[in-house]
Protein backbone atom coordinates (compact mmCIF):
# COMPACT_ATOMS: atom_id res chain seq x y z
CA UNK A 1 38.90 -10.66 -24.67
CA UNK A 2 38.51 -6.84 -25.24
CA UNK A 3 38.45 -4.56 -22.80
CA UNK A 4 34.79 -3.85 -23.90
CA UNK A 5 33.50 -7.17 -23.16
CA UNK A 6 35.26 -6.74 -19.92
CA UNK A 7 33.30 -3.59 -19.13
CA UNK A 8 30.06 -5.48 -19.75
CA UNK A 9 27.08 -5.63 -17.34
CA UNK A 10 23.77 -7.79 -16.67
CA UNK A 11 20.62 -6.35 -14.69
CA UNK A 12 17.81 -8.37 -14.47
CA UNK A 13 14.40 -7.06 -13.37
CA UNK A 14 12.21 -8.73 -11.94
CA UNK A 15 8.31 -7.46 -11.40
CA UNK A 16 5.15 -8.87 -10.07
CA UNK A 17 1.46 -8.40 -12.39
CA UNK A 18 0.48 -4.69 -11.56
CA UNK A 19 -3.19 -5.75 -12.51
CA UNK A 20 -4.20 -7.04 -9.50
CA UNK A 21 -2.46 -4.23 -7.02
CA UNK A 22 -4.31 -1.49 -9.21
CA UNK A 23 -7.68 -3.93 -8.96
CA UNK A 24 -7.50 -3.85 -5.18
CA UNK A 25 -6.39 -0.12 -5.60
CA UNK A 26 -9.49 0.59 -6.94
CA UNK A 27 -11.51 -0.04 -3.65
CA UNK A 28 -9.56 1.78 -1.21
CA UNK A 29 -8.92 5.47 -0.34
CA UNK A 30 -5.72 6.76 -2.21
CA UNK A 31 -3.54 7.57 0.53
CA UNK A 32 -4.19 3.41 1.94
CA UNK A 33 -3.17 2.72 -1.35
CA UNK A 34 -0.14 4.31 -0.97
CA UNK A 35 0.12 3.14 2.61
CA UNK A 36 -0.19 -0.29 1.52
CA UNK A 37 2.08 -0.09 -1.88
CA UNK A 38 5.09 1.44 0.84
CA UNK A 39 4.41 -1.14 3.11
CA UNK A 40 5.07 -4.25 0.58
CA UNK A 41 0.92 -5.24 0.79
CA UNK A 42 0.37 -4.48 -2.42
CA UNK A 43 2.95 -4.69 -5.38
CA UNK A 44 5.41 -2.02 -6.61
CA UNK A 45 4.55 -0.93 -10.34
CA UNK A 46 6.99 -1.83 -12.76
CA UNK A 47 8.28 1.76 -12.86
CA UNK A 48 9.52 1.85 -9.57
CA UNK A 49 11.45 -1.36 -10.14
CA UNK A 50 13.08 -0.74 -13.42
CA UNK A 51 14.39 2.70 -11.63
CA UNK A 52 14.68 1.39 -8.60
CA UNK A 53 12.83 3.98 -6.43
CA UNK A 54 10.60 3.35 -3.70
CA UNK A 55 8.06 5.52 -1.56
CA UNK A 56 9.55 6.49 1.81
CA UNK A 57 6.87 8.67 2.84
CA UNK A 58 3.19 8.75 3.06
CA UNK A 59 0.92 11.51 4.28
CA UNK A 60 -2.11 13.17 2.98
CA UNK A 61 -1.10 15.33 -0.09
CA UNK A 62 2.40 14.56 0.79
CA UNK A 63 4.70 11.80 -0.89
CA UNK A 64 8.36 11.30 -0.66
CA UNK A 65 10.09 9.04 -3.27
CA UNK A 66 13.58 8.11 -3.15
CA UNK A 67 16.66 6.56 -5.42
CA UNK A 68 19.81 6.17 -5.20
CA UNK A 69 21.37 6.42 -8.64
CA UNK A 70 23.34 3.64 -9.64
CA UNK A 71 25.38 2.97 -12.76
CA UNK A 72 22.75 1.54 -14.86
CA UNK A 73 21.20 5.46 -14.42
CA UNK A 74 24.17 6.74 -16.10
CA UNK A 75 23.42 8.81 -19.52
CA UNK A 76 26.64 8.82 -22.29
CA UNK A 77 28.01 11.65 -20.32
CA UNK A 78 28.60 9.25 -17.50
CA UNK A 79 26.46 11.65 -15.08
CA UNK A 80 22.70 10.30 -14.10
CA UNK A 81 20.49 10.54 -16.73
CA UNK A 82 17.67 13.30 -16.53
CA UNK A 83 15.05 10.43 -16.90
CA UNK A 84 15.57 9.40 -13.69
CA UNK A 85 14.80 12.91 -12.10
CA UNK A 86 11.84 13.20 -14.01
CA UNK A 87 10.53 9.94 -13.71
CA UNK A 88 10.91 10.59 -9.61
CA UNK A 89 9.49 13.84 -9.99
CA UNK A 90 6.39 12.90 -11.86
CA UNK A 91 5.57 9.85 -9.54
CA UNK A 92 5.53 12.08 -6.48
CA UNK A 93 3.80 14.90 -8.23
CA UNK A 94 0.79 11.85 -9.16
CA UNK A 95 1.01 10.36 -5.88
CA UNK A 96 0.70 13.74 -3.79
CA UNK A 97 -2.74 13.82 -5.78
CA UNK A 98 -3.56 10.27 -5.48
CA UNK A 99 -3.13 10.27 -1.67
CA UNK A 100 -6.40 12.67 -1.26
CA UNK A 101 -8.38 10.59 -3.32
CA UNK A 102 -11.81 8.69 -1.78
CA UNK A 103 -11.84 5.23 -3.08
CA UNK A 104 -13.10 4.79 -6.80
CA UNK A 105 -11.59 7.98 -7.62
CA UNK A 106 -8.89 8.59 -10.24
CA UNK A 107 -7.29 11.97 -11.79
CA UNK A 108 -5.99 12.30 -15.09
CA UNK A 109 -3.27 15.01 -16.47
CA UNK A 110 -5.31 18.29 -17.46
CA UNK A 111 -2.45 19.37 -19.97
CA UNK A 112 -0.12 16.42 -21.98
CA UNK A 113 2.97 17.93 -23.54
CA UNK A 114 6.33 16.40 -24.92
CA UNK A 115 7.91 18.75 -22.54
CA UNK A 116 7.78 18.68 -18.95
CA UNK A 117 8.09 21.89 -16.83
CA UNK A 118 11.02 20.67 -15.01
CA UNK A 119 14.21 22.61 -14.22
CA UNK A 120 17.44 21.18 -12.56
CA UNK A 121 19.63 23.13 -10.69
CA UNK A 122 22.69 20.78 -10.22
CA UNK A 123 24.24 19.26 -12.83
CA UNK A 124 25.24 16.23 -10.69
CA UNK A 125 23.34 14.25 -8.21
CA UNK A 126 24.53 10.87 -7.65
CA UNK A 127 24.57 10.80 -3.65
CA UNK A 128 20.70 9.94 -3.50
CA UNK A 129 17.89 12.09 -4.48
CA UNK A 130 13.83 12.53 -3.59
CA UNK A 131 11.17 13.89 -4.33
CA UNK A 132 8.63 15.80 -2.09
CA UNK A 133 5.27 16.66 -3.25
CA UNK A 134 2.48 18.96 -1.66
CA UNK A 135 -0.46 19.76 -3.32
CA UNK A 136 -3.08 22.93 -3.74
CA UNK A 137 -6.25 22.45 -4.67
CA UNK A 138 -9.30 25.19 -5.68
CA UNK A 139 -12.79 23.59 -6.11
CA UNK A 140 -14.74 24.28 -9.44
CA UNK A 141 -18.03 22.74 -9.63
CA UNK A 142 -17.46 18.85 -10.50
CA UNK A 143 -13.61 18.92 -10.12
CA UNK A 144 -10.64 20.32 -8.81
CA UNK A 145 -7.22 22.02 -10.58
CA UNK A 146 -4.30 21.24 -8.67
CA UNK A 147 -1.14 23.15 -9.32
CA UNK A 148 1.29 21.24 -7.55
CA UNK A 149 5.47 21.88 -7.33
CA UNK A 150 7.52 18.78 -6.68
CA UNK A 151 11.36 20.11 -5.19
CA UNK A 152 13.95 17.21 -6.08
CA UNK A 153 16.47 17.04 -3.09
CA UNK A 154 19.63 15.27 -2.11
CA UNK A 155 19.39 13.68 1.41
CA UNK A 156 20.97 17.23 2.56
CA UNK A 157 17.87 19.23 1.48
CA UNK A 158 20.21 20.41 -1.82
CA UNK A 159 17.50 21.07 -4.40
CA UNK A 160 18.63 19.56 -7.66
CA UNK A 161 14.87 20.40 -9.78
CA UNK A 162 11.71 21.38 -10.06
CA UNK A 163 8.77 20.72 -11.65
CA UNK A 164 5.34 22.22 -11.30
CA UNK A 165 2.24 20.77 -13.15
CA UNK A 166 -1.40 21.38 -13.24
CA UNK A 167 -3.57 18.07 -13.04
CA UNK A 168 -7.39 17.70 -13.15
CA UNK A 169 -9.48 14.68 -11.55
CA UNK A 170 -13.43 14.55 -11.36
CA UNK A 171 -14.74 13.62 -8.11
């Protein structure tokens, strides 16, 4: 046997149907959504399984998200992958929005670009990481711009990134 096929690993993932979590979703204010998603009432999405973070905080305009980076987060550098960051970073930058939502409302992303705005700071984070989002909102007529920022922290308040993103959602 070569020492390759003695380095090999297996992860399995498991998921439930998001369908029917983002049905009921549908019919209740944002921020029970949330609630309910942290609380295990309604399913996780994929996402947050396949990266294995979860929601640790709920408040309005205020989501925490958490991982702790595990091998299978490694890039070929054998440092956690940037995905991961970003992936954190854009769920708690969404769910800071979604959490002041009224039920039957949804936002969309005013700008789409290949590139994100996010910077890291650290090169290294593999003692646990969230995300904390906050958002700012101005009203103009039918909708509102948010401009939110989303700080990336270790559980020592170390900020590893940023990321800062203007969304749009129609009331």
């Amino acid at each position: 046997m070569s020492s390759i096929q003695e380095t090999v690993r297996t992860r399995t993932i498991t998921w439930e149907d998001p369908s029917p979590g983002a049905q009921a979703g549908r019919t209740m204010s944002g921020l029970d959504y949330l609630k309910a998603m942290q609380e295990g009432k309604i399913p996780s999405p994929p996402i947050g399984i396949l990266m294995d973070m979860r929601i640790v905080e709920v408040t309005e305009g205020r989501v925490i998200f958490a991982a702790q980076p595990a091998e299978y987060h490694y890039n070929p550098l054998g440092t956690v992958h940037g995905g991961l960051a970003a992936t954190l970073l854009d769920s708690a930058l969404g769910c800071a929005i979604h959490s002041t939502l009224q039920a039957g409302t949804g936002y969309t992303t005013l700008m789409r670009t290949a590139r994100r705005p996010v910077s890291f700071c650290v090169p290294e984070y593999s003692e646990g990481i969230h995300g904390i989002s906050v958002h700012y909102y101005t009203h103009i007529r039918v909708s509102f711009r948010v401009t939110i920022r989303c700080d990336m922290m270790n559980f020592k308040n170390t900020i590893y990134g940023v990321m800062k993103e203007i969304r749009l959602y129609v009331l």
